[in-house]
PDB file of N, CA and C in Angstrom:
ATOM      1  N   UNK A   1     -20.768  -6.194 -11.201  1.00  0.00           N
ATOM      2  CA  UNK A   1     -19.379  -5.797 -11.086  1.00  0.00           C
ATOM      3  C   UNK A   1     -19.289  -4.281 -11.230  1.00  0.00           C
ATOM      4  N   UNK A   2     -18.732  -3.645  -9.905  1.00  0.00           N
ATOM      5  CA  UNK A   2     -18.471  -2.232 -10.618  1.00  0.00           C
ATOM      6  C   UNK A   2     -17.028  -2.002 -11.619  1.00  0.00           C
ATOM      7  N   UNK A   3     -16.984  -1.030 -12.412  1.00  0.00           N
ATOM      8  CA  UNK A   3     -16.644  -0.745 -13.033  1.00  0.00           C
ATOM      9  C   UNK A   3     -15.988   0.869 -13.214  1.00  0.00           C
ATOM     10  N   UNK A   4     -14.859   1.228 -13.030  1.00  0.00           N
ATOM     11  CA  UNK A   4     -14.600   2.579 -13.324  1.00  0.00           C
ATOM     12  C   UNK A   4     -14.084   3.488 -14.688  1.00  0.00           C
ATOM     13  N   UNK A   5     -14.474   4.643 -14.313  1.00  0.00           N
ATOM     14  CA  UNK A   5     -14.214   5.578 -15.948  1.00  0.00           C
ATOM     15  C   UNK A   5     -12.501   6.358 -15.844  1.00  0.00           C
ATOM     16  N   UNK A   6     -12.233   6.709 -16.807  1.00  0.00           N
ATOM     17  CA  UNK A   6     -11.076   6.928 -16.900  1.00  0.00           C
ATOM     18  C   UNK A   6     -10.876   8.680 -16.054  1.00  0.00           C
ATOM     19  N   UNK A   7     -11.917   8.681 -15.892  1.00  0.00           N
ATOM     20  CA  UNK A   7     -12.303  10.218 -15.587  1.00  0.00           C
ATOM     21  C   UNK A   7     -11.625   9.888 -13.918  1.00  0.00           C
ATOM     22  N   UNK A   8     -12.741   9.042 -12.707  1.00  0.00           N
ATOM     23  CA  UNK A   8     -12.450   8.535 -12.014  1.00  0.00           C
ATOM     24  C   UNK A   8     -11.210   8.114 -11.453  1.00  0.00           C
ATOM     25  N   UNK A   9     -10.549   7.271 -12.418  1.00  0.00           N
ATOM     26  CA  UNK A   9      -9.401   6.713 -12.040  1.00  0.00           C
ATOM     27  C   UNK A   9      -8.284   7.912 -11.834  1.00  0.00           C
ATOM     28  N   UNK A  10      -8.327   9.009 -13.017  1.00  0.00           N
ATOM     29  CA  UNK A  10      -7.887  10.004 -12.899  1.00  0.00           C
ATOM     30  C   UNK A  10      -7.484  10.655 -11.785  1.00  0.00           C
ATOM     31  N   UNK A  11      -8.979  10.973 -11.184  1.00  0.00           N
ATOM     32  CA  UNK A  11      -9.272  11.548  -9.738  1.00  0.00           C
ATOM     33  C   UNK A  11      -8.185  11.304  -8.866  1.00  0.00           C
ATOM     34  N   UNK A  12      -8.778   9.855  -8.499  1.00  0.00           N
ATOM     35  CA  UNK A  12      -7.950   8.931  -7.959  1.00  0.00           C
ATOM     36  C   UNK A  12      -6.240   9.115  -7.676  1.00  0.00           C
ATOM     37  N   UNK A  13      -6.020   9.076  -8.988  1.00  0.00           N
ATOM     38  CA  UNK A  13      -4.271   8.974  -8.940  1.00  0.00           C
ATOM     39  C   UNK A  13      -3.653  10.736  -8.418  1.00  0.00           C
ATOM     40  N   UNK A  14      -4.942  11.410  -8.810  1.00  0.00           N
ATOM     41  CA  UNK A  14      -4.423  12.785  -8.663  1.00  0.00           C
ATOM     42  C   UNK A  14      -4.188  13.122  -7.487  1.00  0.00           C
ATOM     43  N   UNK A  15      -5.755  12.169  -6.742  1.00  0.00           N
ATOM     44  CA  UNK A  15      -5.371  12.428  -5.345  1.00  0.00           C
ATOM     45  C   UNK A  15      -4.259  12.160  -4.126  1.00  0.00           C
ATOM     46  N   UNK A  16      -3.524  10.648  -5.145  1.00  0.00           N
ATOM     47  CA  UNK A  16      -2.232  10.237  -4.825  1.00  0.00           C
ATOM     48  C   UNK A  16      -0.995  10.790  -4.500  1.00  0.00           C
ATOM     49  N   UNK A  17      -1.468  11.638  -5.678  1.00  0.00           N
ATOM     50  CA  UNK A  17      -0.128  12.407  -6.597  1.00  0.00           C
ATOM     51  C   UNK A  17      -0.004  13.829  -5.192  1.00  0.00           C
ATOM     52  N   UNK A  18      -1.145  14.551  -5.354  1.00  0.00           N
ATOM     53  CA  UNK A  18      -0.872  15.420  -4.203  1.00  0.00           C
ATOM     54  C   UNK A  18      -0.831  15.222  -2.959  1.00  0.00           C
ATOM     55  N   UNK A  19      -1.277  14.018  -2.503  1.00  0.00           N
ATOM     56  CA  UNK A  19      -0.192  13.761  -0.856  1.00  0.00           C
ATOM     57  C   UNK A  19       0.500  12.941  -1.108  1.00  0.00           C
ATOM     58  N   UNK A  20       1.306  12.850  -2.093  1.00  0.00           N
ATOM     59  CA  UNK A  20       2.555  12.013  -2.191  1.00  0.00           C
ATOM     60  C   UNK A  20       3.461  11.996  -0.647  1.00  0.00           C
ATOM     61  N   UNK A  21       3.851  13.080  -0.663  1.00  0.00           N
ATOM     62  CA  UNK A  21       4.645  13.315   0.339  1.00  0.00           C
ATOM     63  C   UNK A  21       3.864  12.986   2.153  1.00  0.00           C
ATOM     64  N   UNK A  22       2.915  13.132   1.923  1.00  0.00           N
ATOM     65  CA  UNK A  22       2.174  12.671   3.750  1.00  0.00           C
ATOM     66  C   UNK A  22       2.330  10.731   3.201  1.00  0.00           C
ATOM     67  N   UNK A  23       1.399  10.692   2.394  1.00  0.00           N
ATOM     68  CA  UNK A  23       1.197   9.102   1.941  1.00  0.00           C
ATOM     69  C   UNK A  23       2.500   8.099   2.484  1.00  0.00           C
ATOM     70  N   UNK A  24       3.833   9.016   1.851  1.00  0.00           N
ATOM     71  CA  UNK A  24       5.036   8.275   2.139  1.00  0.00           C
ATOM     72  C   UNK A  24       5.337   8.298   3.567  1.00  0.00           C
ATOM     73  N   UNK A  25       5.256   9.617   3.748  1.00  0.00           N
ATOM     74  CA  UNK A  25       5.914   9.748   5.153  1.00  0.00           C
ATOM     75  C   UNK A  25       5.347   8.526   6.153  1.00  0.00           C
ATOM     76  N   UNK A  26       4.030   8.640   6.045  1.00  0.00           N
ATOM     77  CA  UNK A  26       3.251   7.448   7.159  1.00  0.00           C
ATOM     78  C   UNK A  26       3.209   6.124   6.878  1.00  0.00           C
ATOM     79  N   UNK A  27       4.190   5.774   6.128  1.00  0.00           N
ATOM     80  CA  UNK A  27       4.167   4.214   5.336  1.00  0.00           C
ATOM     81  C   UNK A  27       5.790   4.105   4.386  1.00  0.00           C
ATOM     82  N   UNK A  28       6.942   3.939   5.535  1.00  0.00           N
ATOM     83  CA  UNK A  28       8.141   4.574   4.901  1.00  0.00           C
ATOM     84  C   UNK A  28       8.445   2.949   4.707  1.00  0.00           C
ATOM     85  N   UNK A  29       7.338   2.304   4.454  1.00  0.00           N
ATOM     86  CA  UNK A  29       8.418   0.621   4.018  1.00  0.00           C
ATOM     87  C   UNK A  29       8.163   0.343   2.750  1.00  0.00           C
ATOM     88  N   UNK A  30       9.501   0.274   1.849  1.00  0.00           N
ATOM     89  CA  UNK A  30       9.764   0.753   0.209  1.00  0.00           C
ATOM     90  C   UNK A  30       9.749   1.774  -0.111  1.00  0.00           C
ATOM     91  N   UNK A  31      10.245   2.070  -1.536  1.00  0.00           N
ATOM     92  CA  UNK A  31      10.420   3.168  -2.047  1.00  0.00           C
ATOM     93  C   UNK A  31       9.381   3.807  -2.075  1.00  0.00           C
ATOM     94  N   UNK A  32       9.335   5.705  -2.531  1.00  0.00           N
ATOM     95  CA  UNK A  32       8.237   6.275  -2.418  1.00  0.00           C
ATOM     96  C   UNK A  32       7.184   5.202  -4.013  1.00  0.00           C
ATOM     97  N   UNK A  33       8.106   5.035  -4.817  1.00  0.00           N
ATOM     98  CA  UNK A  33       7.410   4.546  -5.921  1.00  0.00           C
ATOM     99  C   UNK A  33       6.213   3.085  -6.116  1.00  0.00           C
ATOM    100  N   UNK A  34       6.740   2.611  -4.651  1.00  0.00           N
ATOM    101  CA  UNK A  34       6.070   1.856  -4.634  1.00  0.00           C
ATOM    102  C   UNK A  34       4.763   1.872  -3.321  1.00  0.00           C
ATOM    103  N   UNK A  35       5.621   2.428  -2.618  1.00  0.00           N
ATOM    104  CA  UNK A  35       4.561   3.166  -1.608  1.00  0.00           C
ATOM    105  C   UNK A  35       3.010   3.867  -2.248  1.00  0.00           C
ATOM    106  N   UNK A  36       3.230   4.579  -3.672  1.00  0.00           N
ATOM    107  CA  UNK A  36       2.327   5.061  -4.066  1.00  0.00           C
ATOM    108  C   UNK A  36       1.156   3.880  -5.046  1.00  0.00           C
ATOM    109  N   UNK A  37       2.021   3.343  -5.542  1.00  0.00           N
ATOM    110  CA  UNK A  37       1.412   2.154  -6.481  1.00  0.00           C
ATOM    111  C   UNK A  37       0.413   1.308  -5.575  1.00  0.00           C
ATOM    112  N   UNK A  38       1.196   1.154  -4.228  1.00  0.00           N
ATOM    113  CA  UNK A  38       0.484   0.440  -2.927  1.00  0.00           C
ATOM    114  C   UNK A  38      -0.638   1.392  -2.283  1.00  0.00           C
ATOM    115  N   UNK A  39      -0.698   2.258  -2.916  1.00  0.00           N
ATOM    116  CA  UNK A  39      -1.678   3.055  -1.924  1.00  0.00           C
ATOM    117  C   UNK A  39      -2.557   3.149  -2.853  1.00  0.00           C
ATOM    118  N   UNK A  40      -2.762   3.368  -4.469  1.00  0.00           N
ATOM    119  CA  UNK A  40      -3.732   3.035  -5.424  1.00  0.00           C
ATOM    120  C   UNK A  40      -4.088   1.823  -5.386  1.00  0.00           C
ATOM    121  N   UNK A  41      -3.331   1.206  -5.539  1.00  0.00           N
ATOM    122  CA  UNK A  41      -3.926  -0.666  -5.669  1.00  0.00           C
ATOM    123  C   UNK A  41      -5.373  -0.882  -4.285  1.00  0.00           C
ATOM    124  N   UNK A  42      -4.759   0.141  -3.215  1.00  0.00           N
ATOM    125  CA  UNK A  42      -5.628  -0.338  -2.141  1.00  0.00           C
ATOM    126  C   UNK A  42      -6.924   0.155  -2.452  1.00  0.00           C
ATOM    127  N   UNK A  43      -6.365   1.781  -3.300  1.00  0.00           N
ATOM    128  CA  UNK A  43      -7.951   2.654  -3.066  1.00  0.00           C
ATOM    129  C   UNK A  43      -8.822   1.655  -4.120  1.00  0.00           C
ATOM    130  N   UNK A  44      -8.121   1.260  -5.323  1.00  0.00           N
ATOM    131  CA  UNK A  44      -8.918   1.010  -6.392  1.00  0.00           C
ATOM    132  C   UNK A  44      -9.604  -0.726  -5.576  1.00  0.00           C
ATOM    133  N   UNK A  45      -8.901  -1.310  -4.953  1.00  0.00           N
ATOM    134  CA  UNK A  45     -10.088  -2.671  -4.132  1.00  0.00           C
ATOM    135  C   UNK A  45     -10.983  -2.069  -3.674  1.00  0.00           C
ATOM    136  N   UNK A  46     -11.072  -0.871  -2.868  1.00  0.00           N
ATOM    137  CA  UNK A  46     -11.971  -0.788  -2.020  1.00  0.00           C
ATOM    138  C   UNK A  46     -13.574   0.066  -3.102  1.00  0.00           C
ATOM    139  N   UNK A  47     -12.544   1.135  -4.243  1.00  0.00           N
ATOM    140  CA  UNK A  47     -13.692   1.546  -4.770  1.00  0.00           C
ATOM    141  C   UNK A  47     -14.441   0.263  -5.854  1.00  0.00           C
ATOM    142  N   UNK A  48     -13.878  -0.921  -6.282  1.00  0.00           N
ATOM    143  CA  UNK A  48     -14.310  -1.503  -7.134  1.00  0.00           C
ATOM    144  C   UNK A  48     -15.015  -2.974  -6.234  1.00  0.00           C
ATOM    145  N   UNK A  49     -14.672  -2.890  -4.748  1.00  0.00           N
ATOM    146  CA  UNK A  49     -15.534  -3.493  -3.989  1.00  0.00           C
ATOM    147  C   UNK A  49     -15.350  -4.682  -4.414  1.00  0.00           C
ATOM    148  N   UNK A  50     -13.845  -4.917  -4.466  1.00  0.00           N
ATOM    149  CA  UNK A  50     -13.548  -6.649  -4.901  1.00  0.00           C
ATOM    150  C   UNK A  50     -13.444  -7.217  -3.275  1.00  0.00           C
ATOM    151  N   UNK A  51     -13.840  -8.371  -3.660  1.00  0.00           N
ATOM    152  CA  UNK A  51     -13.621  -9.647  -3.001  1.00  0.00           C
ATOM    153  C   UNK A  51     -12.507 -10.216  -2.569  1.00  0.00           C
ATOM    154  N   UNK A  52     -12.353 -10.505  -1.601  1.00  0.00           N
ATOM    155  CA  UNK A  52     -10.875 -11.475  -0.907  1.00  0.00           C
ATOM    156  C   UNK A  52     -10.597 -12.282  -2.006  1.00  0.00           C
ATOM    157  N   UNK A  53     -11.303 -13.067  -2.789  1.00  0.00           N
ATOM    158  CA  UNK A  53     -10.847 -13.795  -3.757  1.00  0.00           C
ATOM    159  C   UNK A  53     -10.229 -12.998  -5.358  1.00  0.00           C
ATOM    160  N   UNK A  54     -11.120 -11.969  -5.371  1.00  0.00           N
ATOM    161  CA  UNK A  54     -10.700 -11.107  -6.186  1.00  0.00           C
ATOM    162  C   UNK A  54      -9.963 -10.221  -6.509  1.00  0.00           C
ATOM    163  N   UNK A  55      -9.024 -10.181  -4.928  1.00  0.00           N
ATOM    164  CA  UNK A  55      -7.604  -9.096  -4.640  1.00  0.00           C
ATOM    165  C   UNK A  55      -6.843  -9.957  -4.799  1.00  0.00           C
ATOM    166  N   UNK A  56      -5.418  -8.961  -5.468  1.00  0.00           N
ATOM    167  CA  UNK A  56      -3.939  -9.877  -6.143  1.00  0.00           C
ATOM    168  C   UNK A  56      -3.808 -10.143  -4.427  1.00  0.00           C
ATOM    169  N   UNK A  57      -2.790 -11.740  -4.815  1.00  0.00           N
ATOM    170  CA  UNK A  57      -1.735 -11.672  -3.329  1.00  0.00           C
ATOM    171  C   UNK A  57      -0.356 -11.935  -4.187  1.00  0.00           C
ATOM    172  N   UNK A  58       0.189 -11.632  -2.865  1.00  0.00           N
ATOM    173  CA  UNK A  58       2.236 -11.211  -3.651  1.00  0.00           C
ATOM    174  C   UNK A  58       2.845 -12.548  -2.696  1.00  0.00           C
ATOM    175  N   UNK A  59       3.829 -12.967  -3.451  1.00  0.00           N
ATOM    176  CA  UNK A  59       4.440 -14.139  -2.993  1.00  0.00           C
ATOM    177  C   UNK A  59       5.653 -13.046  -2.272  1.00  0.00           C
ATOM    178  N   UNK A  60       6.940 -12.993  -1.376  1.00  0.00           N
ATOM    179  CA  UNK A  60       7.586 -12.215  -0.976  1.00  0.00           C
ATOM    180  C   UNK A  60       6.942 -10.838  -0.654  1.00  0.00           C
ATOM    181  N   UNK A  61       8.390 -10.020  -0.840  1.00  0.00           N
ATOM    182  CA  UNK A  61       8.408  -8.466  -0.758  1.00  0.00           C
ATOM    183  C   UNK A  61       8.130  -7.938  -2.600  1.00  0.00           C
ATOM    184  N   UNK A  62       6.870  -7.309  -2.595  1.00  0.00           N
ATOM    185  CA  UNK A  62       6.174  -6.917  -3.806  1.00  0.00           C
ATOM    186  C   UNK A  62       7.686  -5.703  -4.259  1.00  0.00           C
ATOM    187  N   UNK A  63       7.418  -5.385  -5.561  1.00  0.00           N
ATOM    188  CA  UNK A  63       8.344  -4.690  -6.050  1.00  0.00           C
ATOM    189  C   UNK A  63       7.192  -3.489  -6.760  1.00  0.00           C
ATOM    190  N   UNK A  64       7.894  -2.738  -7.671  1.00  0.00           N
ATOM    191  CA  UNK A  64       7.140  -1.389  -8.180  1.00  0.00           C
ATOM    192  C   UNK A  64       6.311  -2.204  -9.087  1.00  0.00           C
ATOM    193  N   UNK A  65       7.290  -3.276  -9.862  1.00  0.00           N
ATOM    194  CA  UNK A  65       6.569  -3.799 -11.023  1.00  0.00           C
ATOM    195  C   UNK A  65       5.358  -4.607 -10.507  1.00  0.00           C
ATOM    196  N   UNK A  66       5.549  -5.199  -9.535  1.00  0.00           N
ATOM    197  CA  UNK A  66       4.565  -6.266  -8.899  1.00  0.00           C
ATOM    198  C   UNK A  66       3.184  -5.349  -8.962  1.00  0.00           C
ATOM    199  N   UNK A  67       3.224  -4.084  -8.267  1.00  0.00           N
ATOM    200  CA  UNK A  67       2.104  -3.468  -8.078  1.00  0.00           C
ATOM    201  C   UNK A  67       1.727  -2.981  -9.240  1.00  0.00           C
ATOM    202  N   UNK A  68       2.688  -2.873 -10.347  1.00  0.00           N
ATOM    203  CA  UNK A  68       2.025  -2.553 -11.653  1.00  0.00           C
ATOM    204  C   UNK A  68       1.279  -3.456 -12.351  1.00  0.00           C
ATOM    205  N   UNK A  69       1.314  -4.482 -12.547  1.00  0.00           N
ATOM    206  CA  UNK A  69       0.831  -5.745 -12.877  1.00  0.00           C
ATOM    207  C   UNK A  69      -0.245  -5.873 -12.170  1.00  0.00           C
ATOM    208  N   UNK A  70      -0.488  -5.861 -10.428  1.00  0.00           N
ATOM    209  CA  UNK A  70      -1.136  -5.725  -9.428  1.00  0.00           C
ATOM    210  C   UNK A  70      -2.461  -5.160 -10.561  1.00  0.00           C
ATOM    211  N   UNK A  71      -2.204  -3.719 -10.441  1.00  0.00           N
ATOM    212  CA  UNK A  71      -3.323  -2.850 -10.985  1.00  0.00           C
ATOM    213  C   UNK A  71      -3.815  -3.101 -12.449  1.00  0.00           C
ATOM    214  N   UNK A  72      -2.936  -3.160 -13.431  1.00  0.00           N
ATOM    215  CA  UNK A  72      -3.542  -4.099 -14.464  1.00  0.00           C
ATOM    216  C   UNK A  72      -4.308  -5.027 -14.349  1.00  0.00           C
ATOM    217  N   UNK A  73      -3.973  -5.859 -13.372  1.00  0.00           N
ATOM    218  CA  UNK A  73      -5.000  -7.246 -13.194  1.00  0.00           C
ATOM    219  C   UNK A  73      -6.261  -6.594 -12.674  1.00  0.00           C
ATOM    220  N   UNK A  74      -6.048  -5.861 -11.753  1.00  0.00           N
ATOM    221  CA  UNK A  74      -7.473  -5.522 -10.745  1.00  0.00           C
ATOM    222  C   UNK A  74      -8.529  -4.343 -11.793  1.00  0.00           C
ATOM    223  N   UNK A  75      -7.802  -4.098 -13.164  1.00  0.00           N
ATOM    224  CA  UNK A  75      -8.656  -2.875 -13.659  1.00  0.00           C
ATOM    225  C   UNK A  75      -8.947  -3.723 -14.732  1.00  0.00           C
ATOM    226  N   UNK A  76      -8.239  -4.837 -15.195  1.00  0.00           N
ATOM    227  CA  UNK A  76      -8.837  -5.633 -16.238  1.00  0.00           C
ATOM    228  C   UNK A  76     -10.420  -6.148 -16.007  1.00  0.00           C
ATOM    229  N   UNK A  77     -10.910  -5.865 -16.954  1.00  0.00           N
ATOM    230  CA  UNK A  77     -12.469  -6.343 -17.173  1.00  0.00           C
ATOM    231  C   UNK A  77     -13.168  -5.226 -16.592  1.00  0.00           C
ATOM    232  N   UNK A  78     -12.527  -4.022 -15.544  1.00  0.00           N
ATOM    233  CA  UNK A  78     -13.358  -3.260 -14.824  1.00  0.00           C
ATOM    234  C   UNK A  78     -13.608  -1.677 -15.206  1.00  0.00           C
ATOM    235  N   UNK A  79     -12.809  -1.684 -16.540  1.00  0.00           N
ATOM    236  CA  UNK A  79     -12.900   0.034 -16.937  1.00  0.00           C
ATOM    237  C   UNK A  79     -14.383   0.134 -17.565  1.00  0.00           C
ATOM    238  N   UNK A  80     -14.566   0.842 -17.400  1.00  0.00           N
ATOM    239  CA  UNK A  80     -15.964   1.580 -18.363  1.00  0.00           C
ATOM    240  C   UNK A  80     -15.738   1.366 -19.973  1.00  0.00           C
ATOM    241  N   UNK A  81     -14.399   2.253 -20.044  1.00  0.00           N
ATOM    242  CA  UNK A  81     -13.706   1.731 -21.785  1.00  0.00           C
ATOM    243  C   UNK A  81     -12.499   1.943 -21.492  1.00  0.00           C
ATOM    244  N   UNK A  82     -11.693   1.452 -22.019  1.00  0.00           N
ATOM    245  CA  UNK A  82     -10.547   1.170 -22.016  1.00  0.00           C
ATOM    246  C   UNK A  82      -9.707   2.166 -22.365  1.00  0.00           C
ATOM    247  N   UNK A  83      -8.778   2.348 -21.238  1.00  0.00           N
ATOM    248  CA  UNK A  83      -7.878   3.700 -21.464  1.00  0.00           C
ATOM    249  C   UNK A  83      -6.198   3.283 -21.109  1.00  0.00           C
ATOM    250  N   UNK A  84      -5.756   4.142 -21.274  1.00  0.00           N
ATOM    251  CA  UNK A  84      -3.937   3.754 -20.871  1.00  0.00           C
ATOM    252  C   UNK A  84      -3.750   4.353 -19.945  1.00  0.00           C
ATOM    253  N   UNK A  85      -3.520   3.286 -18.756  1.00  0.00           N
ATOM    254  CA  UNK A  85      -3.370   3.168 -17.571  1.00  0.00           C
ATOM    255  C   UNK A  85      -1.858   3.646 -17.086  1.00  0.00           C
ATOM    256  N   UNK A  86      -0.986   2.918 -17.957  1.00  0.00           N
ATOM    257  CA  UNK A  86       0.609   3.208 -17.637  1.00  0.00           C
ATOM    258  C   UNK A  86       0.746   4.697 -18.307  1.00  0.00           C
ATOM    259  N   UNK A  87       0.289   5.657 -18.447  1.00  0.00           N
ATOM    260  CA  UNK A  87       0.344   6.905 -18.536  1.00  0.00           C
ATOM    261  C   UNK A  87       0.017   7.446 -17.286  1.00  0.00           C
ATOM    262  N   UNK A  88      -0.677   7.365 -16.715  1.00  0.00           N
ATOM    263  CA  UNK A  88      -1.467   7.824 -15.370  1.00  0.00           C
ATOM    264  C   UNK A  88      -0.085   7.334 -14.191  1.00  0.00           C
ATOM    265  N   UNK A  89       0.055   5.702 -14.359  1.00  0.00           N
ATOM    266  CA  UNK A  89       1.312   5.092 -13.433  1.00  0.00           C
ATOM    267  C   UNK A  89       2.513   5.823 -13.366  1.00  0.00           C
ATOM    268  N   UNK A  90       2.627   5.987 -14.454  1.00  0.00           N
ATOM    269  CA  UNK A  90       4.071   7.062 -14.965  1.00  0.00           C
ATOM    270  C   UNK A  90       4.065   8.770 -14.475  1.00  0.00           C
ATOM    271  N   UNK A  91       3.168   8.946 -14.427  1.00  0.00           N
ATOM    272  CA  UNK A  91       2.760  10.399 -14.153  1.00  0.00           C
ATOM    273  C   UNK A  91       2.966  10.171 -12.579  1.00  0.00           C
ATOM    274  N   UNK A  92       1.994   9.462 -11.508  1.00  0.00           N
ATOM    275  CA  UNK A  92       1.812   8.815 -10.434  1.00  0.00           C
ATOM    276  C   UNK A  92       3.270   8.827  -9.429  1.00  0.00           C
ATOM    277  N   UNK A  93       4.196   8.010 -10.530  1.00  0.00           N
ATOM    278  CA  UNK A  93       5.116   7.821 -10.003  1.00  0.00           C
ATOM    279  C   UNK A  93       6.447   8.763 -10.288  1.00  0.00           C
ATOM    280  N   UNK A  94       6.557   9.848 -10.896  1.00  0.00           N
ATOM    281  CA  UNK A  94       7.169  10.675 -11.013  1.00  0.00           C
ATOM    282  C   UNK A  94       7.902  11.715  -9.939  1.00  0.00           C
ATOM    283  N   UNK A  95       9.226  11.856 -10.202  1.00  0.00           N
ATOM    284  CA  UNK A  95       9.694  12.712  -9.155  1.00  0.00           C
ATOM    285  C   UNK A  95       9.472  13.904  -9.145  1.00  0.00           C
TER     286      UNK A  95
END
């Protein structure tokens, strides 16, 4: 199982954070807040190399919270050590 560091995940969201604005523009279905949550959830499947069985699925139209939960589930068991995630989300999703 891979596994990521808080260092990493960091990266990650930072890299979010500064094309916020392209990210949205090319994917204007939902809010920017969730647009972004949706665009981590994706990077973090692909860097943690989960499985079809191992990616969340959403019953309806996902919400901000959905994708928050989303990423909790998908980072559970997979951090290196355990860090606070909804600090990073909060930052992430900031105007």
């Amino acid at each position: 199982m891979v596994r990521i560091t808080e260092k990493e995940f960091a990266r990650i969201c930072g890299g979010i954070f500064e094309e916020k604005a392209i990210i949205c523009k090319h994917n204007p279905i939902g809010t920017p807040e969730e647009i972004l949550l949706w665009m981590l959830l994706n990077c973090l499947i692909v860097y943690l190399s989960l499985s079809e069985i191992e990616t969340p699925c959403f019953k309806g139209m996902p919400s901000m919270q959905t994708y928050r939960e989303a990423i909790h589930f998908v980072l559970k068991d997979r951090m290196d050590k355990d860090f606070n995630i909804e600090n990073y989300l909060r930052e992430l999703v900031k105007k």
